[in-house]
Protein backbone atom coordinates (compact mmCIF):
# COMPACT_ATOMS: atom_id res chain seq x y z
CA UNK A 1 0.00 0.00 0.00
CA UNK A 2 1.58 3.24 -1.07
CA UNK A 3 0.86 5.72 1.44
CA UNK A 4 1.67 8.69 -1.51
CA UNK A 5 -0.61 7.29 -3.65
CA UNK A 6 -3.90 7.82 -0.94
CA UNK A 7 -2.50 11.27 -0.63
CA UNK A 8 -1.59 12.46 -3.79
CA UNK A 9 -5.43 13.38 -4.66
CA UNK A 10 -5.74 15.19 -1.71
CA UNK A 11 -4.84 18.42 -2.60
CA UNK A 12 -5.86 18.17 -6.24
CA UNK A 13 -9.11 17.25 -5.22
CA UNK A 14 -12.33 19.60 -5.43
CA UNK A 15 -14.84 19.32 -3.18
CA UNK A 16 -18.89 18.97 -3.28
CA UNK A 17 -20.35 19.60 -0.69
CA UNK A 18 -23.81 19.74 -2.07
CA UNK A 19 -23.25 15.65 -3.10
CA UNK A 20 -26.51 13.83 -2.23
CA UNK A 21 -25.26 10.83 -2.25
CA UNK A 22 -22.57 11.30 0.38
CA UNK A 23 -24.11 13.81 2.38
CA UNK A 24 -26.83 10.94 3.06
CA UNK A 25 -23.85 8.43 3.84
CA UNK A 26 -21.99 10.67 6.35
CA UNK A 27 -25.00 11.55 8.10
CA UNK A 28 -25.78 8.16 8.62
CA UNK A 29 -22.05 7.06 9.58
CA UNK A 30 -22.78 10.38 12.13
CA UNK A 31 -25.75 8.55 13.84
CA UNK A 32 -24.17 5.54 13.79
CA UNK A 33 -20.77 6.28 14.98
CA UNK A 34 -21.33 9.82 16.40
CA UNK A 35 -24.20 8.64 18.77
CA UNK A 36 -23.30 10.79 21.90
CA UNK A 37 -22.57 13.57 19.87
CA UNK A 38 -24.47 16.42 18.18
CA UNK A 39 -23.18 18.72 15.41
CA UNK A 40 -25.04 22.34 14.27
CA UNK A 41 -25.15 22.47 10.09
CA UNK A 42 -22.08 24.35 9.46
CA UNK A 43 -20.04 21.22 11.45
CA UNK A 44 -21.70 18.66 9.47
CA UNK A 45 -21.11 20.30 6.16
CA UNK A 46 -17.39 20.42 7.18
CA UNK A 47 -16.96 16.76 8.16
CA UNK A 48 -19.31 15.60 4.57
CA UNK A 49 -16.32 17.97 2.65
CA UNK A 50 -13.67 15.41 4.88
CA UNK A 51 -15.41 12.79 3.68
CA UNK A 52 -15.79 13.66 0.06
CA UNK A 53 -12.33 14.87 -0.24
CA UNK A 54 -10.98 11.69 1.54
CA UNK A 55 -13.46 9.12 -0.60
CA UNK A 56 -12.02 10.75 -3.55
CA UNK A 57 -8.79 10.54 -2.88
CA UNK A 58 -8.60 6.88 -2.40
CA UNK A 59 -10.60 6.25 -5.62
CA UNK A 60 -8.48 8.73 -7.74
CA UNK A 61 -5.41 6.50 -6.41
CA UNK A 62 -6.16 3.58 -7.31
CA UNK A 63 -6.10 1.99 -4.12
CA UNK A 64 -7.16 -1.67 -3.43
CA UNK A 65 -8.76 0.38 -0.66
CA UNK A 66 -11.60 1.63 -3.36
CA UNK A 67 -12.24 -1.87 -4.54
CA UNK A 68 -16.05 -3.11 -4.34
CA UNK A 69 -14.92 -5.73 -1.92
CA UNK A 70 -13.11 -3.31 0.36
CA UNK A 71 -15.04 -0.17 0.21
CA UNK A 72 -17.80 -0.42 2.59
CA UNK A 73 -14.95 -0.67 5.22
CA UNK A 74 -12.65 1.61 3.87
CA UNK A 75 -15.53 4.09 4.24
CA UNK A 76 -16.29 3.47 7.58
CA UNK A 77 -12.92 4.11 8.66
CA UNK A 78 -12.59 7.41 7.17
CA UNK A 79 -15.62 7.93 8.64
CA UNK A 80 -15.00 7.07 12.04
CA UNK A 81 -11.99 8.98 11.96
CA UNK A 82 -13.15 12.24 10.73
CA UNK A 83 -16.28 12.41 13.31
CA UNK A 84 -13.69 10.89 16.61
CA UNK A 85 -11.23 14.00 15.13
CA UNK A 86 -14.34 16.35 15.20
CA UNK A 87 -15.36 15.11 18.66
CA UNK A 88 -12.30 16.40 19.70
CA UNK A 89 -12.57 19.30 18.18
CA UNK A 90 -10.73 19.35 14.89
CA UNK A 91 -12.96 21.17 12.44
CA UNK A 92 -10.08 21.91 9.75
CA UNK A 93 -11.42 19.81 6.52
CA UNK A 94 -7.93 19.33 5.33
CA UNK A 95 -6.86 18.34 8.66
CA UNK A 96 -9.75 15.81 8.94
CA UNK A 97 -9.23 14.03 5.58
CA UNK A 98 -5.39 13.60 5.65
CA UNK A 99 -5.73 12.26 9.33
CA UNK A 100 -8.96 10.21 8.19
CA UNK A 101 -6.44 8.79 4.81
CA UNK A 102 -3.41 8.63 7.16
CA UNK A 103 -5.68 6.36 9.57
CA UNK A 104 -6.79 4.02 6.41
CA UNK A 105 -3.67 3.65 5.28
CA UNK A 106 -2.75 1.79 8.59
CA UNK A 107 -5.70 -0.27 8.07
CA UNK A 108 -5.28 -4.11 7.45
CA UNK A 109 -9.24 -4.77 5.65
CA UNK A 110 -9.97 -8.18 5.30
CA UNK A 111 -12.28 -9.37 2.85
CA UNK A 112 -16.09 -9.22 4.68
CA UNK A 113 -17.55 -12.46 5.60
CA UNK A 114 -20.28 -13.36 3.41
């Protein structure tokens, strides 16, 4: 796993925040993993940009990370990273996403039990 290669779309990458699709899946990693906390709007549009800006990063690399197989947890961990870095109080979207694609490229997935 080339740790470069997760962040080399990083800062080439272009938010949108306004994705449906992705606003819908952070919100629901949010009440999911976030269950003790609450964020106002302006938070929660912060941490979907993390997540969009991280997603797209590991697809644009190429990663095994993006793979069908993989991708539901590769997701989650992003995930769970940007909103345990919020909790704390990081609200810097840049900061958010490199620590969310640092923490996934630790990561050992293993394929998901069928």
């Amino acid at each position: 796993m080339q740790i470069g290669g997760l962040f080399s779309g990083l800062v080439s990458c272009h938010t949108e925040l306004g994705s449906a699709g992705h606003v819908g899946a952070m919100r629901t990693f949010i009440k999911k993993l976030g269950k003790d906390t609450v964020f106002d709007p302006e938070d929660v549009t912060i941490l979907v940009g993390a997540f969009d800006t991280a997603w797209k990063s590991v697809q644009a690399s190429g990663s095994e990370y993006s793979a069908e197989r993989f991708a539901t947890q590769a997701r989650e961990i992003l995930a769970k990273h940007i909103i345990d870095a919020a909790e704390h109080g990081e609200r810097d979207q840049r900061q958010l996403a490199a620590g969310a694609l640092l923490k996934l490229s630790h990561s050992n997935l293993k394929f998901p039990s069928k």
